[in-house]
PDB file of N, CA and C in Angstrom:
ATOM      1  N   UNK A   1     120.672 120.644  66.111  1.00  0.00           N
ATOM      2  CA  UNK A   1     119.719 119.653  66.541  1.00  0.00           C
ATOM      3  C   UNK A   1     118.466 120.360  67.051  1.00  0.00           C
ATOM      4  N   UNK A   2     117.078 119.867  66.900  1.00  0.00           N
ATOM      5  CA  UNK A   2     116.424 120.740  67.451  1.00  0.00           C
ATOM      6  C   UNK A   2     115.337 119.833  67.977  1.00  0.00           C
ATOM      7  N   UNK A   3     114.626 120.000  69.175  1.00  0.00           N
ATOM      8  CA  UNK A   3     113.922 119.930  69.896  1.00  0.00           C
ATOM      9  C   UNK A   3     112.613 119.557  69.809  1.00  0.00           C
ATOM     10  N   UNK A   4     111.741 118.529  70.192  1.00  0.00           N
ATOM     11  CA  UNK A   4     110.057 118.357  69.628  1.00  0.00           C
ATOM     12  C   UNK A   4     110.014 118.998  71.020  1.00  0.00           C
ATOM     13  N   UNK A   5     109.243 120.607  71.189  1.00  0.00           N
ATOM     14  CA  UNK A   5     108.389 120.516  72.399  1.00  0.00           C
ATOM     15  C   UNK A   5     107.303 120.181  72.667  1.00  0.00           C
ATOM     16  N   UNK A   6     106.816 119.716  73.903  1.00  0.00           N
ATOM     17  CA  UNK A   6     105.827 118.723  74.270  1.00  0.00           C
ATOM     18  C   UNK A   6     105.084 119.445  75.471  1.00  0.00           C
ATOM     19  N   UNK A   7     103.593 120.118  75.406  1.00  0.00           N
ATOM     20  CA  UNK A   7     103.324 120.897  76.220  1.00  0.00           C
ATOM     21  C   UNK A   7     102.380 119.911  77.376  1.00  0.00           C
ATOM     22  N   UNK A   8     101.784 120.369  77.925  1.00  0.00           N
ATOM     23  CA  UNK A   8     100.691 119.442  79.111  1.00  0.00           C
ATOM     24  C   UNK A   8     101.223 118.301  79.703  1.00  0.00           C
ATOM     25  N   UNK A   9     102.417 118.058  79.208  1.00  0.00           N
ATOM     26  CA  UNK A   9     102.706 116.759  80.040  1.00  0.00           C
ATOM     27  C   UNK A   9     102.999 116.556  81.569  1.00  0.00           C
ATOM     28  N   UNK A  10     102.329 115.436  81.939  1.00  0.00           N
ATOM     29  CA  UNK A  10     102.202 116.268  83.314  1.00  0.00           C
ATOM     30  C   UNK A  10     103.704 115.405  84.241  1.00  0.00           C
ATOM     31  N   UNK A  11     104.577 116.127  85.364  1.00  0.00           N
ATOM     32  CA  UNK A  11     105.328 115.817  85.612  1.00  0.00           C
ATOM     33  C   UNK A  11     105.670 114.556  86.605  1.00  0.00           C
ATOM     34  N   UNK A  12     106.156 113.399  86.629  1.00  0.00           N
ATOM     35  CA  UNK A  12     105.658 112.432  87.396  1.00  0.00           C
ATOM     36  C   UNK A  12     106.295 112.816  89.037  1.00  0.00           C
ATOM     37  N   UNK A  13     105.226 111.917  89.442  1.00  0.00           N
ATOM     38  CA  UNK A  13     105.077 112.980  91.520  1.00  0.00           C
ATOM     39  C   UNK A  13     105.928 111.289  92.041  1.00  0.00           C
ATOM     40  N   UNK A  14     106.078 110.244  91.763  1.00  0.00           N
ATOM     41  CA  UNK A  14     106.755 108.939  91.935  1.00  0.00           C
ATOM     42  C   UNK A  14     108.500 109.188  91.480  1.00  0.00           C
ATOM     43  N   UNK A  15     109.275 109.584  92.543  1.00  0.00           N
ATOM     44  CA  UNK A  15     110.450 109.964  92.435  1.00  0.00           C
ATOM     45  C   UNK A  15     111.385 108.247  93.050  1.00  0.00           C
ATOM     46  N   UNK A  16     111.239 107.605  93.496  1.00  0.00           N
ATOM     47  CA  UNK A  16     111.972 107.008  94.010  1.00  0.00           C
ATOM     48  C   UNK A  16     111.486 105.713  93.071  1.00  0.00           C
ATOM     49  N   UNK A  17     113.200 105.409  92.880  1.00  0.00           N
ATOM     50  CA  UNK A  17     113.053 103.905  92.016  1.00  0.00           C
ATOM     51  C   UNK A  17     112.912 102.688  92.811  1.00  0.00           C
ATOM     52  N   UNK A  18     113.618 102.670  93.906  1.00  0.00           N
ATOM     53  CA  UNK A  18     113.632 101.452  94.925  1.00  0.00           C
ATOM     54  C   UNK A  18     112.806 101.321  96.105  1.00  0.00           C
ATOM     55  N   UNK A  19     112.460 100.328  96.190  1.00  0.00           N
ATOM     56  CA  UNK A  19     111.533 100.347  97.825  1.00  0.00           C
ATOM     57  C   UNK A  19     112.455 100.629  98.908  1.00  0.00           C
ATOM     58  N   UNK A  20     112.903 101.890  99.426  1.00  0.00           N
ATOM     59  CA  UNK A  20     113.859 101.487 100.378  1.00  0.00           C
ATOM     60  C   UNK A  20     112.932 101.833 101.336  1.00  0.00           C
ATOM     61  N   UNK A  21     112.381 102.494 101.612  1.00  0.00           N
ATOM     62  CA  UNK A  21     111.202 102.824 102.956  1.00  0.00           C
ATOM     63  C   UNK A  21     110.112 101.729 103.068  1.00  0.00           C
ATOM     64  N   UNK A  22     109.953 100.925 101.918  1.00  0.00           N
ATOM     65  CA  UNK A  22     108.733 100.106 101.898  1.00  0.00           C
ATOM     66  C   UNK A  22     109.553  98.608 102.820  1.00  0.00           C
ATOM     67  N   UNK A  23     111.068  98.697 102.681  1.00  0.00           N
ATOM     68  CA  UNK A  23     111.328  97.580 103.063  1.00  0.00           C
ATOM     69  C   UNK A  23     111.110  97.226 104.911  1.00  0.00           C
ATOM     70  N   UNK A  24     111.194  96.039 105.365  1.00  0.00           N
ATOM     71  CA  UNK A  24     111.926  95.564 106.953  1.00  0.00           C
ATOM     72  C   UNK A  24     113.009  94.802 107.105  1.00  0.00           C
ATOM     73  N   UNK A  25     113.571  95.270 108.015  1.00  0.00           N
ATOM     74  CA  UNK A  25     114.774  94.444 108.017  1.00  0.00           C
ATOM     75  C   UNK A  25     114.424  92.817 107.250  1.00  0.00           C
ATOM     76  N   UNK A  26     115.360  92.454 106.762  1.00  0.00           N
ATOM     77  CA  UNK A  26     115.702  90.940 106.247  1.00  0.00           C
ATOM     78  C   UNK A  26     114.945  90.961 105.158  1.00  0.00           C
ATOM     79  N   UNK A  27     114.333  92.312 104.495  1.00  0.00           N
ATOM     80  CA  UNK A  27     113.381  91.940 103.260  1.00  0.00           C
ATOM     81  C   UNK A  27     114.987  92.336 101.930  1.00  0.00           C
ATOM     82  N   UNK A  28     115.080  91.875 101.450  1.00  0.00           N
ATOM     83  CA  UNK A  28     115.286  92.090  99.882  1.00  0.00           C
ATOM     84  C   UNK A  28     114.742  92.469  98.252  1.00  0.00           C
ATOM     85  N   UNK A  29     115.673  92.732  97.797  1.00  0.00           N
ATOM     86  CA  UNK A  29     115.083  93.028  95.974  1.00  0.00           C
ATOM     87  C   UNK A  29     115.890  92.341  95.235  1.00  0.00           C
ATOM     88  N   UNK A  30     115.761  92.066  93.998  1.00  0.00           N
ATOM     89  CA  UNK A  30     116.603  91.949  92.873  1.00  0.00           C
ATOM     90  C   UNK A  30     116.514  93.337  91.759  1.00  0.00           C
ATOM     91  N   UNK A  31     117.714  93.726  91.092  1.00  0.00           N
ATOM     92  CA  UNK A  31     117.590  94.294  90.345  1.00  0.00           C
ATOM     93  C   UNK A  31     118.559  93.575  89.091  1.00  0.00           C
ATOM     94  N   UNK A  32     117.857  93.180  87.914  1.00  0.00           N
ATOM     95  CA  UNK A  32     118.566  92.143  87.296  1.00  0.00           C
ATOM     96  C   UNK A  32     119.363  93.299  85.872  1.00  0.00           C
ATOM     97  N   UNK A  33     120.546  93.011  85.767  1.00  0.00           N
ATOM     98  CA  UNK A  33     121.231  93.922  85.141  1.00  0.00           C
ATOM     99  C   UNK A  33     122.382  94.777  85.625  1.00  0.00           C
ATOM    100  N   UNK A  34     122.240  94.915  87.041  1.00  0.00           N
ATOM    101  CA  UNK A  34     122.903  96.239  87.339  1.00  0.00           C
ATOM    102  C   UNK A  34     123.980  95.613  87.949  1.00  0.00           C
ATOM    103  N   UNK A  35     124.995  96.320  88.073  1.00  0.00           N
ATOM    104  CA  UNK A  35     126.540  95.893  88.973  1.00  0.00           C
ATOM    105  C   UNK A  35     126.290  96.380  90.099  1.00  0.00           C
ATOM    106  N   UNK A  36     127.064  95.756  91.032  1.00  0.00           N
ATOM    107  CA  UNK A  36     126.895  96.890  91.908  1.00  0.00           C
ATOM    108  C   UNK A  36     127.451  98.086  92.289  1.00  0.00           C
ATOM    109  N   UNK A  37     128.429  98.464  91.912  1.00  0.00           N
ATOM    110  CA  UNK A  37     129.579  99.664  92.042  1.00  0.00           C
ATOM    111  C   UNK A  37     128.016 100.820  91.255  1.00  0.00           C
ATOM    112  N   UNK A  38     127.697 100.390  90.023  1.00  0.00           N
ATOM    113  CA  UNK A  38     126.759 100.863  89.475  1.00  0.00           C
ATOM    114  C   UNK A  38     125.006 101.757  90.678  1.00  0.00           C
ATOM    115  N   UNK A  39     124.819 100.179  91.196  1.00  0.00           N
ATOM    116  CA  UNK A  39     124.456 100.805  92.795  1.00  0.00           C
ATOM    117  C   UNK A  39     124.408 101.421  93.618  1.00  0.00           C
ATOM    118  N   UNK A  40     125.609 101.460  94.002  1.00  0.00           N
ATOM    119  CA  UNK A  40     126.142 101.709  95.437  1.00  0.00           C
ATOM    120  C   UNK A  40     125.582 102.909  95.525  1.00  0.00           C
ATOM    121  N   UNK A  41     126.044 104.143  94.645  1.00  0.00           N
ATOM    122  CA  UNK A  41     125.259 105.721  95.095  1.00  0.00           C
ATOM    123  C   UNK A  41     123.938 105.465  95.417  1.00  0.00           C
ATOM    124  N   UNK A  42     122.743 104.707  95.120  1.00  0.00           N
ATOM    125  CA  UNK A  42     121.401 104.614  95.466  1.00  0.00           C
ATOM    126  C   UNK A  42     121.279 104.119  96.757  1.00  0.00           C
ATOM    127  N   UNK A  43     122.630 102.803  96.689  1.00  0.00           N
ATOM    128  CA  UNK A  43     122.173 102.536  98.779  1.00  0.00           C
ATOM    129  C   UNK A  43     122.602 103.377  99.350  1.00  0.00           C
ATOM    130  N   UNK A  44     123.549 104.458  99.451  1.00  0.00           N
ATOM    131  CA  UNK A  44     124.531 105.086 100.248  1.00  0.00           C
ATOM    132  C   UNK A  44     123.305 105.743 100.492  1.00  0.00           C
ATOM    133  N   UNK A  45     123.123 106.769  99.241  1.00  0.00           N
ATOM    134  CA  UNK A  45     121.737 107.707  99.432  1.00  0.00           C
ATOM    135  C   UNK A  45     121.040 107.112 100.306  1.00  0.00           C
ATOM    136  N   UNK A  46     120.091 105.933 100.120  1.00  0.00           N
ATOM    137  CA  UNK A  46     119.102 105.938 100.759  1.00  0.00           C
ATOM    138  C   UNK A  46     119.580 105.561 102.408  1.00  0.00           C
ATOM    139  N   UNK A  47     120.389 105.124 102.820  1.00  0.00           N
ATOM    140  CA  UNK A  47     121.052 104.879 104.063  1.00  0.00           C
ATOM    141  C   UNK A  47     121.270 106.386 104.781  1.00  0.00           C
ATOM    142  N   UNK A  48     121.922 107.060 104.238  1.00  0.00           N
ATOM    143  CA  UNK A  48     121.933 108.651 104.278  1.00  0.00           C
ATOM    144  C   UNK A  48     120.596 109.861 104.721  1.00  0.00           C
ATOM    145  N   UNK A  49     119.538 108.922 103.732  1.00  0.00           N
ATOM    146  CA  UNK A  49     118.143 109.908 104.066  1.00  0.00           C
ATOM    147  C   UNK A  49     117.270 108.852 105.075  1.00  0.00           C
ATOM    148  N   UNK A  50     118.308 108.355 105.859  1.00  0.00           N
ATOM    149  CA  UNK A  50     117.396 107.658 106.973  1.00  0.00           C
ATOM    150  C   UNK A  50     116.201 106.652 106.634  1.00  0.00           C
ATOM    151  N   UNK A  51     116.520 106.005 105.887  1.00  0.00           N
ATOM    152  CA  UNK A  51     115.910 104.580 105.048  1.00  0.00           C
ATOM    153  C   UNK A  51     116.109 103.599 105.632  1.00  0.00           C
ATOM    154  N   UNK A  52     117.099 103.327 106.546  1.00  0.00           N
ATOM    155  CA  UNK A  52     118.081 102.506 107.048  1.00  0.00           C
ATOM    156  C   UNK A  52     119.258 101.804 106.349  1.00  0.00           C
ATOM    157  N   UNK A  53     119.437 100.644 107.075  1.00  0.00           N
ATOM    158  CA  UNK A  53     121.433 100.308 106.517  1.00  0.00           C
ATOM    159  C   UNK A  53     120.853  98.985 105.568  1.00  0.00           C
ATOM    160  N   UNK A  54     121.536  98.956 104.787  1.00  0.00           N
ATOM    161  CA  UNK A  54     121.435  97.786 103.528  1.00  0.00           C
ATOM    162  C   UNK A  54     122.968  97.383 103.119  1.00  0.00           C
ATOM    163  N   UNK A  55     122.909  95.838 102.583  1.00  0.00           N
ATOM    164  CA  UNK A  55     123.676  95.347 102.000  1.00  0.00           C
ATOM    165  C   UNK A  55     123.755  94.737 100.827  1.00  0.00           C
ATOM    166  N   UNK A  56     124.542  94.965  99.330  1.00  0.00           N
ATOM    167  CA  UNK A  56     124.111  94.512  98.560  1.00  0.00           C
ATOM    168  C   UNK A  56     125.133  93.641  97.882  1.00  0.00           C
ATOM    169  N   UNK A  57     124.895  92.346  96.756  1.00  0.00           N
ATOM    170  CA  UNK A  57     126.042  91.853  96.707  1.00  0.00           C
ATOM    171  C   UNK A  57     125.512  91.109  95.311  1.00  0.00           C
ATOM    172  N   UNK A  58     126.447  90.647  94.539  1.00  0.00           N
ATOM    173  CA  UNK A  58     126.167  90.755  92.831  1.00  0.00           C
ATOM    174  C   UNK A  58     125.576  88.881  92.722  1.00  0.00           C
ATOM    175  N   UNK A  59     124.668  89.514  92.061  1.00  0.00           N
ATOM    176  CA  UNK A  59     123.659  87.658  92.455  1.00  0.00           C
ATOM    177  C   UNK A  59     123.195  87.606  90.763  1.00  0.00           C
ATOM    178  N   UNK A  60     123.812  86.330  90.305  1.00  0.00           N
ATOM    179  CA  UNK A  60     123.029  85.812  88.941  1.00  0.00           C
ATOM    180  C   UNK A  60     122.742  86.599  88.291  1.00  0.00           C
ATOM    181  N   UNK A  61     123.737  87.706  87.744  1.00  0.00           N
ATOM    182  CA  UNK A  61     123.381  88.703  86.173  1.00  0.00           C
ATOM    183  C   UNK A  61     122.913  90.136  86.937  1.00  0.00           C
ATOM    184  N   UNK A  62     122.858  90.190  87.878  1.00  0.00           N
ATOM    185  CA  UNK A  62     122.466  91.530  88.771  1.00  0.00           C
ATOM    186  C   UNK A  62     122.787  91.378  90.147  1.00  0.00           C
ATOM    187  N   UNK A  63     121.902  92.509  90.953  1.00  0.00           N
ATOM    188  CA  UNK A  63     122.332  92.766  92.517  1.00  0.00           C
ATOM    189  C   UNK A  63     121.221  92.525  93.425  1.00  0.00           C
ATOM    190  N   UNK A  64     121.340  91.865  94.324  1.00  0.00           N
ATOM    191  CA  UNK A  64     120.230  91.718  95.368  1.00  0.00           C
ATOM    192  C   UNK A  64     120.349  92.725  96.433  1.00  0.00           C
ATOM    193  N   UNK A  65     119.877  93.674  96.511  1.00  0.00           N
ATOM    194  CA  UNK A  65     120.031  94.779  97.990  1.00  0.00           C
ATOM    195  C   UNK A  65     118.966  94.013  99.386  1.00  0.00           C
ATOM    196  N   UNK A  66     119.442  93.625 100.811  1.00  0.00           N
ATOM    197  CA  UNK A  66     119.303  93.654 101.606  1.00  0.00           C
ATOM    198  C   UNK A  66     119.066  95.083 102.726  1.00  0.00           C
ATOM    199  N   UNK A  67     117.557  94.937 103.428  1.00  0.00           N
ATOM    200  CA  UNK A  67     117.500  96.190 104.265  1.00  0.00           C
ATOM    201  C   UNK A  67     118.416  94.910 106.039  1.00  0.00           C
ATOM    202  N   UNK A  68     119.440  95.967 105.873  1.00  0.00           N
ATOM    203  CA  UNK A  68     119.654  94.912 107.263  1.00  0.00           C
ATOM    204  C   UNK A  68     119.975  95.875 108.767  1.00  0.00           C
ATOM    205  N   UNK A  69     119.188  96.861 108.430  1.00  0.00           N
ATOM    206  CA  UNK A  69     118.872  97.748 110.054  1.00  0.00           C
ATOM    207  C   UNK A  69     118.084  98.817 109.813  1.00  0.00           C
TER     208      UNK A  69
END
């Protein structure tokens, strides 16, 4: 198999997929698609890097994450 290399591209500096720092308590998201077991490593993480505590729970075809501390 071999490879197209692709030079100058520049590397993206936007690492985080979820608002977890942007949130306040009682704010929410939807992410439509995802399970939550599928989840869970992204809240743990972000609960972990001091984001605060969230709850998430499987809503209409996807997951709604709650910031709830």
């Amino acid at each position: 198999m071999a490879f197209k290399l692709e030079r100058d591209k520049p590397i993206p500096t936007d690492r985080v997929k979820y608002p977890w720092r942007d949130m306040k308590v009682g704010d929410s998201f939807f992410v439509p698609g995802m399970a939550v077991s599928a989840i869970a490593g992204s809240v743990s993480g972000a609960s972990s890097r001091g984001a605060g505590k969230f709850r998430c729970r499987a809503e209409n075809g996807g997951v709604r994450i709650w910031k709830i501390a």
